[in-house]
PDB file of N, CA and C in Angstrom:
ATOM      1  N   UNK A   1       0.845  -1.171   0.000  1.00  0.00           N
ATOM      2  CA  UNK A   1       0.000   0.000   0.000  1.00  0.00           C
ATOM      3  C   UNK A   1       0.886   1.227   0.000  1.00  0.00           C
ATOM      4  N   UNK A   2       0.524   2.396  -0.511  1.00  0.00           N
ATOM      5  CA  UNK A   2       1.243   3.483  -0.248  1.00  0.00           C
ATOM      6  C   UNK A   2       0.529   4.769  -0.265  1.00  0.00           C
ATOM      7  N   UNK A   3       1.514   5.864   0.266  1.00  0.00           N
ATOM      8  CA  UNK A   3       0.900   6.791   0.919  1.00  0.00           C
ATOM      9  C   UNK A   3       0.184   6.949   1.808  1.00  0.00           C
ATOM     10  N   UNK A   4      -0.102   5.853   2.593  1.00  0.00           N
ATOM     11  CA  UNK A   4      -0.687   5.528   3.800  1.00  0.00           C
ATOM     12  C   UNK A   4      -2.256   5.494   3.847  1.00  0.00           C
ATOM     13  N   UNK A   5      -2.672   5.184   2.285  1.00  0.00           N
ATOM     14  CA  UNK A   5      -4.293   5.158   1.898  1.00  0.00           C
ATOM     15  C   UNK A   5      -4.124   3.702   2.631  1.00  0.00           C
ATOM     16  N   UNK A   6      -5.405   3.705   3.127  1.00  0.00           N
ATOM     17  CA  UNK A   6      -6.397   2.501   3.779  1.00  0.00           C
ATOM     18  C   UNK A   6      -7.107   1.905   2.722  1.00  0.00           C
ATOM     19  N   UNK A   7      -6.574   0.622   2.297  1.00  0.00           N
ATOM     20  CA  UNK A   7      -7.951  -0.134   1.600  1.00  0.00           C
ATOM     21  C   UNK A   7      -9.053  -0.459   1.898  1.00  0.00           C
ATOM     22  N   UNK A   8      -9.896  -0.286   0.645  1.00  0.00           N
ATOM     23  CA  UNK A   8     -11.138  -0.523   0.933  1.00  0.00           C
ATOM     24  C   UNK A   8     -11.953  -1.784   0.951  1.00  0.00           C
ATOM     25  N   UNK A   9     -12.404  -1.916   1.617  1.00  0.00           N
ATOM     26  CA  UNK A   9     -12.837  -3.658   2.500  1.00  0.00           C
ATOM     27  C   UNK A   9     -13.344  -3.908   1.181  1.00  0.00           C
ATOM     28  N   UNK A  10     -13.038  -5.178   1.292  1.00  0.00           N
ATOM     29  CA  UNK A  10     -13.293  -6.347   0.316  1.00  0.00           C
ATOM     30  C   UNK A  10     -14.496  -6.978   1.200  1.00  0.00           C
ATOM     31  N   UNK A  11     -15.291  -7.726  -0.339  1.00  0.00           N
ATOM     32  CA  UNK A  11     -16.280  -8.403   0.302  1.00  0.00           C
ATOM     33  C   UNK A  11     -16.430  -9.331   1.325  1.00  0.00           C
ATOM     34  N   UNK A  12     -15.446  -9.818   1.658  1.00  0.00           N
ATOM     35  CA  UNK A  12     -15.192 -10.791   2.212  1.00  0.00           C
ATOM     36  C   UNK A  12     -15.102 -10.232   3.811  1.00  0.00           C
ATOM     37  N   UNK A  13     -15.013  -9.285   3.852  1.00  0.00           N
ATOM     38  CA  UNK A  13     -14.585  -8.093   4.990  1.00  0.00           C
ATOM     39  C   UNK A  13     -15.809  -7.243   5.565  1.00  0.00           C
ATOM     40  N   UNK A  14     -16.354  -7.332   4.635  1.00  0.00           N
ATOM     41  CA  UNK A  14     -18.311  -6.591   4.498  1.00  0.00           C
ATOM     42  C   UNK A  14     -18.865  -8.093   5.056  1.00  0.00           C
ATOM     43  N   UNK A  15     -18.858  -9.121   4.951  1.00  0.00           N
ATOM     44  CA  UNK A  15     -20.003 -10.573   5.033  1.00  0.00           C
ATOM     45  C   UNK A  15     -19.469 -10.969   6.015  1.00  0.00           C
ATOM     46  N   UNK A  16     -17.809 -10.840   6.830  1.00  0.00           N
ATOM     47  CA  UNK A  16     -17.419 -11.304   7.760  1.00  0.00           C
ATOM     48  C   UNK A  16     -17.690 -10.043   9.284  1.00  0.00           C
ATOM     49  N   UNK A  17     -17.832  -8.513   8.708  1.00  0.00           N
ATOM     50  CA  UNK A  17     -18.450  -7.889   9.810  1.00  0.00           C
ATOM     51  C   UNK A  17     -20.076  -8.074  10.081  1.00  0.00           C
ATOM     52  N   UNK A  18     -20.690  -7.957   8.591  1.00  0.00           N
ATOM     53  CA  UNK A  18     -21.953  -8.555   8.860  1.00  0.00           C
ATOM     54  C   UNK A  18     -22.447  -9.364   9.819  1.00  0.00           C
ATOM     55  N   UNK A  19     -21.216 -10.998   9.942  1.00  0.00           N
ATOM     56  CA  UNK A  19     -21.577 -12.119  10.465  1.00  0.00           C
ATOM     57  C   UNK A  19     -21.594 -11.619  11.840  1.00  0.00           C
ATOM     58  N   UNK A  20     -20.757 -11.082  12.249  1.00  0.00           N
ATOM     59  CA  UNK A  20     -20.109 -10.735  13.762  1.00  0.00           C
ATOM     60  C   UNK A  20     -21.283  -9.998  13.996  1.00  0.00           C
ATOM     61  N   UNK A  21     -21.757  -8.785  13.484  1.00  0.00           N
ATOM     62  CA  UNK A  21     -22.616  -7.704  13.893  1.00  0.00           C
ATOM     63  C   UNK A  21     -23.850  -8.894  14.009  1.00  0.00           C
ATOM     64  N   UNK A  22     -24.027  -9.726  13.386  1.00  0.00           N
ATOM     65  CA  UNK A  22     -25.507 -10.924  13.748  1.00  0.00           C
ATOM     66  C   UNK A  22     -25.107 -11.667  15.129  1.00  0.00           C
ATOM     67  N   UNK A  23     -23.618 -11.807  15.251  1.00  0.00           N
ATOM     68  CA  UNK A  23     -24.138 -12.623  16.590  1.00  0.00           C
ATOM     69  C   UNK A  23     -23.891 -11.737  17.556  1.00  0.00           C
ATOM     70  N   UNK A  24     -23.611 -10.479  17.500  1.00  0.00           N
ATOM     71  CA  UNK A  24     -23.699  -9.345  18.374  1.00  0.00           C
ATOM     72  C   UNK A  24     -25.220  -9.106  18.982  1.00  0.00           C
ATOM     73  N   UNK A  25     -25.729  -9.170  17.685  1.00  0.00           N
ATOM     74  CA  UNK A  25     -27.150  -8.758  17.946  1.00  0.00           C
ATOM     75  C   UNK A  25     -27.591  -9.668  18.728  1.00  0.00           C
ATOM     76  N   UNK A  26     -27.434 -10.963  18.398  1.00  0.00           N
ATOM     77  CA  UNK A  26     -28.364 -12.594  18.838  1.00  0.00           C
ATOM     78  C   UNK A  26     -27.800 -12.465  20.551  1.00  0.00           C
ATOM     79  N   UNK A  27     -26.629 -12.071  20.766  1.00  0.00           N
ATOM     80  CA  UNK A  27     -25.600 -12.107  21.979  1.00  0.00           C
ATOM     81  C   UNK A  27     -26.772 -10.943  23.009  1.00  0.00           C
ATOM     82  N   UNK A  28     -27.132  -9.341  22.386  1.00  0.00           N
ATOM     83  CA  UNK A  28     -27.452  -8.238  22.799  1.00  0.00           C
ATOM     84  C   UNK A  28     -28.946  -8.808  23.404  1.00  0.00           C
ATOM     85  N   UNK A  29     -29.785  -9.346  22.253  1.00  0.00           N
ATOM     86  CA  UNK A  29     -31.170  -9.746  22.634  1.00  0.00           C
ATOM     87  C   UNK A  29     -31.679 -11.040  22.966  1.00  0.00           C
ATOM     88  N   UNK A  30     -30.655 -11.906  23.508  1.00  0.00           N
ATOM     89  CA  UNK A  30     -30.824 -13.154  23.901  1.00  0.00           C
ATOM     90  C   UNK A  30     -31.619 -12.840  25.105  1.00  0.00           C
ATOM     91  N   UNK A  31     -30.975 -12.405  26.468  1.00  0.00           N
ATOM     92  CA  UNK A  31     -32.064 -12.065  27.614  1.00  0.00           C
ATOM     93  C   UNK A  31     -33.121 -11.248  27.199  1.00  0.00           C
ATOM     94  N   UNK A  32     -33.977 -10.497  26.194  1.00  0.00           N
ATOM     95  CA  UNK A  32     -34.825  -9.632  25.742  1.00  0.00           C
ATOM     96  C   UNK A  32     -34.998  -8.305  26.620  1.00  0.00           C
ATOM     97  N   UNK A  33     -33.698  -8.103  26.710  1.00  0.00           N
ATOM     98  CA  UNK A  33     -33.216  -6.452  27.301  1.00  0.00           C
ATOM     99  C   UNK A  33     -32.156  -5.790  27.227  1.00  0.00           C
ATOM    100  N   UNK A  34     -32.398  -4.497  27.098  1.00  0.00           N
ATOM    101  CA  UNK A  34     -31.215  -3.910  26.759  1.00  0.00           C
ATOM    102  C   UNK A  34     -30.856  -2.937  27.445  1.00  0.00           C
ATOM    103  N   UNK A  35     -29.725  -3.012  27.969  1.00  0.00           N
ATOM    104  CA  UNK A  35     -29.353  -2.086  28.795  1.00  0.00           C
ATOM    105  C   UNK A  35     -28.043  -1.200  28.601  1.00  0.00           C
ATOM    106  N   UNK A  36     -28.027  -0.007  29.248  1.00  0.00           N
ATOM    107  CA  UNK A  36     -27.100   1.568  28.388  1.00  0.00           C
ATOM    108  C   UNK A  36     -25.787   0.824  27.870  1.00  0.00           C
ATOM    109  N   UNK A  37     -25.390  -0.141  29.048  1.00  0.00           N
ATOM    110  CA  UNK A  37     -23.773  -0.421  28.602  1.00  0.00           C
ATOM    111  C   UNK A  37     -23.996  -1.289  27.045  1.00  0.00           C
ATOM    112  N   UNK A  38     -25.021  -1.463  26.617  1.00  0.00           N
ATOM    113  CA  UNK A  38     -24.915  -2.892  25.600  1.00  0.00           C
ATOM    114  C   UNK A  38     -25.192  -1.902  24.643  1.00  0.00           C
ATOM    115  N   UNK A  39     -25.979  -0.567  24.836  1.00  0.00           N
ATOM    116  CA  UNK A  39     -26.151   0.204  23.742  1.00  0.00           C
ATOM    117  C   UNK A  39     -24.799   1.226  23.742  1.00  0.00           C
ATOM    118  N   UNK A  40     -24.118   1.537  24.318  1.00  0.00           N
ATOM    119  CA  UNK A  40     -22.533   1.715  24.155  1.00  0.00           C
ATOM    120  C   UNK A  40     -22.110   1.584  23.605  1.00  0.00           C
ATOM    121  N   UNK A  41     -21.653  -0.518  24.127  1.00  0.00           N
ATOM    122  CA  UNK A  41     -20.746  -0.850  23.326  1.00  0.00           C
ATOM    123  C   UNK A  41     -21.514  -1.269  22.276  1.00  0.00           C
ATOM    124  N   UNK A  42     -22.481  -0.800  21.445  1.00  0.00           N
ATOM    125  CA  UNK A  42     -22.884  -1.696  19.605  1.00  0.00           C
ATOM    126  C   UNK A  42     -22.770  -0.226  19.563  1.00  0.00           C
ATOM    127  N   UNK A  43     -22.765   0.675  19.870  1.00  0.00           N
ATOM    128  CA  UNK A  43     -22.427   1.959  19.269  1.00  0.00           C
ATOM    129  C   UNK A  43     -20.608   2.378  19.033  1.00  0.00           C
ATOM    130  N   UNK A  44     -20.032   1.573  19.902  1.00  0.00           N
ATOM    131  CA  UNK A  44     -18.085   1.905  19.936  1.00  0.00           C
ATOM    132  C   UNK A  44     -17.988   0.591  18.686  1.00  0.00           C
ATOM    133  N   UNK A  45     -18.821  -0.323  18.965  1.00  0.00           N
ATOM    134  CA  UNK A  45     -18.199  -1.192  17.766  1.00  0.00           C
ATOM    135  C   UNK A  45     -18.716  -0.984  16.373  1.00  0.00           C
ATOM    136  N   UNK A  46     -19.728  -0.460  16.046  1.00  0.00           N
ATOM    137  CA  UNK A  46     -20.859  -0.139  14.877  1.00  0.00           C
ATOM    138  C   UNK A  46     -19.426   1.231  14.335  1.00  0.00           C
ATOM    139  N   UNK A  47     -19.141   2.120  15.335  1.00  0.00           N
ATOM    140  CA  UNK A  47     -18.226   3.328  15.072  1.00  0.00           C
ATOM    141  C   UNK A  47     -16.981   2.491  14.340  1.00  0.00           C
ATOM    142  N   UNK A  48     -16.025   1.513  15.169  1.00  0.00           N
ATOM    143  CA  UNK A  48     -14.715   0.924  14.962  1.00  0.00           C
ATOM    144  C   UNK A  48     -15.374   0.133  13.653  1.00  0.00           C
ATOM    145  N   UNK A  49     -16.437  -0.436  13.174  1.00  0.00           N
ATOM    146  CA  UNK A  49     -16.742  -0.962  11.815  1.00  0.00           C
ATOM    147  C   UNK A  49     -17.038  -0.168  10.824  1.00  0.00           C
ATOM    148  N   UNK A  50     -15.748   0.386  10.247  1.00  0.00           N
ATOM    149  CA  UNK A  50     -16.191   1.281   9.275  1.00  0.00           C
ATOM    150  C   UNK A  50     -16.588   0.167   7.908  1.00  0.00           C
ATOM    151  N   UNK A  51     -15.791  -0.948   7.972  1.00  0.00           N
ATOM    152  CA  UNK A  51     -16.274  -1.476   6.464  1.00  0.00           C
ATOM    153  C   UNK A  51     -18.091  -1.732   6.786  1.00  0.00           C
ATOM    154  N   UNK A  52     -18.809  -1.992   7.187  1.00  0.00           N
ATOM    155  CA  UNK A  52     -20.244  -2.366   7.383  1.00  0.00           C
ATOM    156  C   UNK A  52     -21.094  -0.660   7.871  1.00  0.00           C
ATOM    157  N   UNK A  53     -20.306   0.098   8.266  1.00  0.00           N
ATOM    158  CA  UNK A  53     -21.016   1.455   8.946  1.00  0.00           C
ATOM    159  C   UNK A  53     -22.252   1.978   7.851  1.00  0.00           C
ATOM    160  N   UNK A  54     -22.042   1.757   6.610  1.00  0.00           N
ATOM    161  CA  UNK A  54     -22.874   2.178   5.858  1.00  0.00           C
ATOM    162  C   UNK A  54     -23.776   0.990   5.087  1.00  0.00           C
ATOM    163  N   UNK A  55     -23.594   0.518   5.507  1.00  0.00           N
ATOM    164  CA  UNK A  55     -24.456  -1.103   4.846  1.00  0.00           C
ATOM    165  C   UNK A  55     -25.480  -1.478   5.866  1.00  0.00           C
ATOM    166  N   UNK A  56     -26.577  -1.558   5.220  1.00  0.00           N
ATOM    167  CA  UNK A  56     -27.558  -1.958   5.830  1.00  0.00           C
ATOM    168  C   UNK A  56     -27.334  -3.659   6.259  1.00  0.00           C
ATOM    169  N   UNK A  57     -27.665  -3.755   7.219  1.00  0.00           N
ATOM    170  CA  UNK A  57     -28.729  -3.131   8.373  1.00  0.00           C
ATOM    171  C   UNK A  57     -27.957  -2.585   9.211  1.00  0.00           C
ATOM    172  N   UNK A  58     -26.288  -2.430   9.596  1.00  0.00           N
ATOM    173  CA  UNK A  58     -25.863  -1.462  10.244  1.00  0.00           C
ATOM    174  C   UNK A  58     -25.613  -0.273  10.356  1.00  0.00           C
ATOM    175  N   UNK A  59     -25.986   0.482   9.127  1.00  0.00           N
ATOM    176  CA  UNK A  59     -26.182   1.917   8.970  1.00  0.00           C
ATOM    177  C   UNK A  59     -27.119   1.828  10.023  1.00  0.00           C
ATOM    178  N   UNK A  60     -28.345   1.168   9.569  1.00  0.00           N
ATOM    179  CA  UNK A  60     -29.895   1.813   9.854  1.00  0.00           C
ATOM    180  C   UNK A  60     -29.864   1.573  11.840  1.00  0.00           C
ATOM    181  N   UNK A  61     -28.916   0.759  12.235  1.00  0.00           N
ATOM    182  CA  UNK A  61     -28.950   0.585  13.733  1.00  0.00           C
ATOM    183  C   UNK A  61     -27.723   1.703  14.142  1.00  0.00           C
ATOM    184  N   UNK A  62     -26.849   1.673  13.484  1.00  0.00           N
ATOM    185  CA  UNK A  62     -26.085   2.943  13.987  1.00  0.00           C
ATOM    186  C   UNK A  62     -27.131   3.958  14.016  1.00  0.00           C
ATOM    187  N   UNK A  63     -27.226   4.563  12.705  1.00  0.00           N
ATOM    188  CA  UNK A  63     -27.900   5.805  13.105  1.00  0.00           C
ATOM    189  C   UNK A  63     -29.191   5.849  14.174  1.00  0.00           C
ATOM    190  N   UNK A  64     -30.033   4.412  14.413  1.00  0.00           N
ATOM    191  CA  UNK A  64     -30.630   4.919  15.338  1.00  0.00           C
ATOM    192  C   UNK A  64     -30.007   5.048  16.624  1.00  0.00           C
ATOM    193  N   UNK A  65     -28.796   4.496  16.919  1.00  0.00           N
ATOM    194  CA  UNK A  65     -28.243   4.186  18.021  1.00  0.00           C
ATOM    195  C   UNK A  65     -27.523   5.878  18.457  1.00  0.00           C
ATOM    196  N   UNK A  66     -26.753   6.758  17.153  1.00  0.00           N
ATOM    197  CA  UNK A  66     -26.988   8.039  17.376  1.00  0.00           C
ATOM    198  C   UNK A  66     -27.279   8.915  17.484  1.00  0.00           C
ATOM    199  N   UNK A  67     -28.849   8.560  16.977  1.00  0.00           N
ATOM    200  CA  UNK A  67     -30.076   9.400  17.432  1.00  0.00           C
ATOM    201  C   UNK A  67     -30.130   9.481  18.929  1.00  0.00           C
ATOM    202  N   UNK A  68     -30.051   8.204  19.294  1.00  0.00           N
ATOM    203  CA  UNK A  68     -30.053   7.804  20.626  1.00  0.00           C
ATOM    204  C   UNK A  68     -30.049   8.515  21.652  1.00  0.00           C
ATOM    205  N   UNK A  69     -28.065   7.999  20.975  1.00  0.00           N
ATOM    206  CA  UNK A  69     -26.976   8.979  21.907  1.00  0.00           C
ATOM    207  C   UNK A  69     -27.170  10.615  22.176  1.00  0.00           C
ATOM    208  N   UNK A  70     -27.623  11.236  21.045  1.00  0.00           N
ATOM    209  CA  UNK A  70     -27.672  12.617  20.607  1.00  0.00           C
ATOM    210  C   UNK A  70     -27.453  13.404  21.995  1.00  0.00           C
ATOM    211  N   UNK A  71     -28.528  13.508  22.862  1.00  0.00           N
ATOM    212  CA  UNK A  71     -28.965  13.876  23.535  1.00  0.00           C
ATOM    213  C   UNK A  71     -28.517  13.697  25.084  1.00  0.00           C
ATOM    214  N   UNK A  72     -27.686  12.236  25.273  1.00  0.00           N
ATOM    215  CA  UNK A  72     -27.285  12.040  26.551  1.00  0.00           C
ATOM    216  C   UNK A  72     -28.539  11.298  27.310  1.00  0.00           C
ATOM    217  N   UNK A  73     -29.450  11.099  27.210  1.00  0.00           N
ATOM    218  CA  UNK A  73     -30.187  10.596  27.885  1.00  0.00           C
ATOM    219  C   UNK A  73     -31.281   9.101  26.935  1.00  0.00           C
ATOM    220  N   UNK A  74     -30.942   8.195  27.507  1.00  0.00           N
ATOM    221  CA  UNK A  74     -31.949   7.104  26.634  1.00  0.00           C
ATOM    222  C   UNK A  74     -33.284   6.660  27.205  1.00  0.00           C
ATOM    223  N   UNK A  75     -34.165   7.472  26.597  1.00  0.00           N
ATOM    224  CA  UNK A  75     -35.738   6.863  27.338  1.00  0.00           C
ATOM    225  C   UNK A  75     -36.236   5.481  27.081  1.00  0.00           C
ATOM    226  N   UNK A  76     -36.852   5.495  27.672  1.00  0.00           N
ATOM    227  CA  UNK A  76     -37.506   3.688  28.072  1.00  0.00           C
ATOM    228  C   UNK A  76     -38.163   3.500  26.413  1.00  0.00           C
ATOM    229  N   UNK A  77     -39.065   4.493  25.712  1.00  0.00           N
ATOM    230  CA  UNK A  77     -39.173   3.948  24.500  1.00  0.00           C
ATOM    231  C   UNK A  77     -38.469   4.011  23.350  1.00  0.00           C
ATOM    232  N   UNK A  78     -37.199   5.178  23.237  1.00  0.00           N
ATOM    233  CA  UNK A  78     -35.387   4.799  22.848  1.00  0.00           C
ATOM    234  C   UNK A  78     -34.967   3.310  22.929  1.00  0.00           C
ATOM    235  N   UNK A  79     -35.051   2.764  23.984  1.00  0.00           N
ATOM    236  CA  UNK A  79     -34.426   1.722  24.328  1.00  0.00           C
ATOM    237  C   UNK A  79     -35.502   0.269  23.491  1.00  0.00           C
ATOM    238  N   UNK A  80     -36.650   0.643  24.102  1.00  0.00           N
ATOM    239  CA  UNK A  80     -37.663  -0.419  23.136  1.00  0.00           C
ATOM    240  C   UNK A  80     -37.653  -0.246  21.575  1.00  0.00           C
ATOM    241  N   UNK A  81     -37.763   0.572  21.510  1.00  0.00           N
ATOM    242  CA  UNK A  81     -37.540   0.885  19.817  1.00  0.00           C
ATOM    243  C   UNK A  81     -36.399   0.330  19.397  1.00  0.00           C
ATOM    244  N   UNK A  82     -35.078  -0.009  19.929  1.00  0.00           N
ATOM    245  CA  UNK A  82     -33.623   0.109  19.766  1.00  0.00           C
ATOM    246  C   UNK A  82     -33.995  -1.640  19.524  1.00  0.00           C
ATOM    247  N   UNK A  83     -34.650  -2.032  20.997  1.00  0.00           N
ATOM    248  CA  UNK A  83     -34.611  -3.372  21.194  1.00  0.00           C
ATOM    249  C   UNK A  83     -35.739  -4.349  20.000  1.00  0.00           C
ATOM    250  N   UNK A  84     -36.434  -3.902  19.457  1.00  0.00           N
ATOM    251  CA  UNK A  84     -37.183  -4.066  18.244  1.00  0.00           C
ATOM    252  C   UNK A  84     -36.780  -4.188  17.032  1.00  0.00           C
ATOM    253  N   UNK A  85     -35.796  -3.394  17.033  1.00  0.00           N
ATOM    254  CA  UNK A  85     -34.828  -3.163  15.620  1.00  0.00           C
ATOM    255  C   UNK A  85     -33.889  -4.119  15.635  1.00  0.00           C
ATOM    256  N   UNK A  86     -33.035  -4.450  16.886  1.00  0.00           N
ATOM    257  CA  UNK A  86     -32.417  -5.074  17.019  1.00  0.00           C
ATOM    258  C   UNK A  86     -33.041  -6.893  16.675  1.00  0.00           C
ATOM    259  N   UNK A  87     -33.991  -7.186  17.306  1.00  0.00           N
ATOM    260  CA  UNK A  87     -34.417  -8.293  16.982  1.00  0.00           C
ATOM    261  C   UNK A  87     -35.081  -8.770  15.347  1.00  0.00           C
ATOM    262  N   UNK A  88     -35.453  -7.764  14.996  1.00  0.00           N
ATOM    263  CA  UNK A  88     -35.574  -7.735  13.930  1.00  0.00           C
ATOM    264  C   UNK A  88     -34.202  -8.386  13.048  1.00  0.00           C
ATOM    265  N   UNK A  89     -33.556  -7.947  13.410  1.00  0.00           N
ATOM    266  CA  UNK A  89     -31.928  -8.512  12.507  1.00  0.00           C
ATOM    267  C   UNK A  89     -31.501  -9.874  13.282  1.00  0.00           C
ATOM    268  N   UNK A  90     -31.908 -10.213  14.214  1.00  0.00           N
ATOM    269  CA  UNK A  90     -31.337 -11.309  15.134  1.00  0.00           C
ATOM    270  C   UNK A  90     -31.452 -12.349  14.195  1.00  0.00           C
ATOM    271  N   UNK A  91     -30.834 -13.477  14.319  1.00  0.00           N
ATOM    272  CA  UNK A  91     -30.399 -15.044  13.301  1.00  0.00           C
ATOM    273  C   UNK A  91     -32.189 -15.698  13.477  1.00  0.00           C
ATOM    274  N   UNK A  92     -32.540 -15.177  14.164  1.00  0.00           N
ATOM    275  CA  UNK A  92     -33.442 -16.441  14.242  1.00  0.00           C
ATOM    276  C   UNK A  92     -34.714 -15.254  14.013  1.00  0.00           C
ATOM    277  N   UNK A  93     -34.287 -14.209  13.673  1.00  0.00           N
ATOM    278  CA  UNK A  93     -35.734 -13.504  13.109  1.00  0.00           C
ATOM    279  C   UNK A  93     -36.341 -14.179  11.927  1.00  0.00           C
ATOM    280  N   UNK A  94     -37.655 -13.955  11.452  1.00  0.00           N
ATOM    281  CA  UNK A  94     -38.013 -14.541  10.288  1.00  0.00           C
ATOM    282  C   UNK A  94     -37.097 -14.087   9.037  1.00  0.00           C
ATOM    283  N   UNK A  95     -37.062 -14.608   7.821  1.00  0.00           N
ATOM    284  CA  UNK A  95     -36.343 -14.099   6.649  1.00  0.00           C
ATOM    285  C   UNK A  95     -37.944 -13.884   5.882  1.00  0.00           C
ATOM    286  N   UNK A  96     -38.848 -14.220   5.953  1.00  0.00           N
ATOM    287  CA  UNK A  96     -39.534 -13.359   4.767  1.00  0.00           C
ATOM    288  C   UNK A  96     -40.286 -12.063   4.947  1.00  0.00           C
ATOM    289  N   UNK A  97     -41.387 -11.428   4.414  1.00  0.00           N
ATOM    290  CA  UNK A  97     -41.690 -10.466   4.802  1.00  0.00           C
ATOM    291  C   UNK A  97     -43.126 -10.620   5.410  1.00  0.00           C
ATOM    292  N   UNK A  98     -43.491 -10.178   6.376  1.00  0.00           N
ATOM    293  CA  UNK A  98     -44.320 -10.354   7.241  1.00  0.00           C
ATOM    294  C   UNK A  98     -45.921 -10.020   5.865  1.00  0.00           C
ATOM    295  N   UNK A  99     -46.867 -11.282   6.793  1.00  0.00           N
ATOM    296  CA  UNK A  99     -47.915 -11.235   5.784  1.00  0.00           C
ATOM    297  C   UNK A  99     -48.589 -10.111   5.914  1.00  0.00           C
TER     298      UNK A  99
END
């Protein structure tokens, strides 16, 4: 590499943060709660994943996760909303589209 440009993630690099960010999620909503430190850290790691930061479905949970943050304070329906979204992406959510 030179000039100290950063390559840009290969697919293989996009499907392998993907995978991780799924069992993050499955890991986050296994007890069916979520609490500030768990919305933290998927916000420090969603940040440190720049190859996936813009790829759905982790765009769409970052940004709600810095909506979140915005403000300093996470209300009880912040947190349900968060926890909804989140399951939604979990491994064992449905794959088709709801009838």
């Amino acid at each position: 590499m030179s000039g100290g440009r950063t390559r840009d993630p290969s697919i293989g690099d996009v499907y392998r943060a993907l995978a991780d960010l799924r069992r993050l999620i499955d890991a986050i909503v296994a007890d069916d709660e979520l609490s500030a430190d768990e919305i933290d850290f998927l916000a420090q790691w969603l940040e440190a994943s720049k190859a996936i930061r813009d790829v759905p479905p982790a765009s769409t949970i970052y940004g709600r996760i810095r909506a979140i943050l915005n403000d300093g304070v996470i209300t009880h329906d912040e947190r349900d909303e968060l926890l909804a979204e989140l399951r939604r992406h979990a491994a064992n959510a449905p794959l088709g589209r709801d009838a």
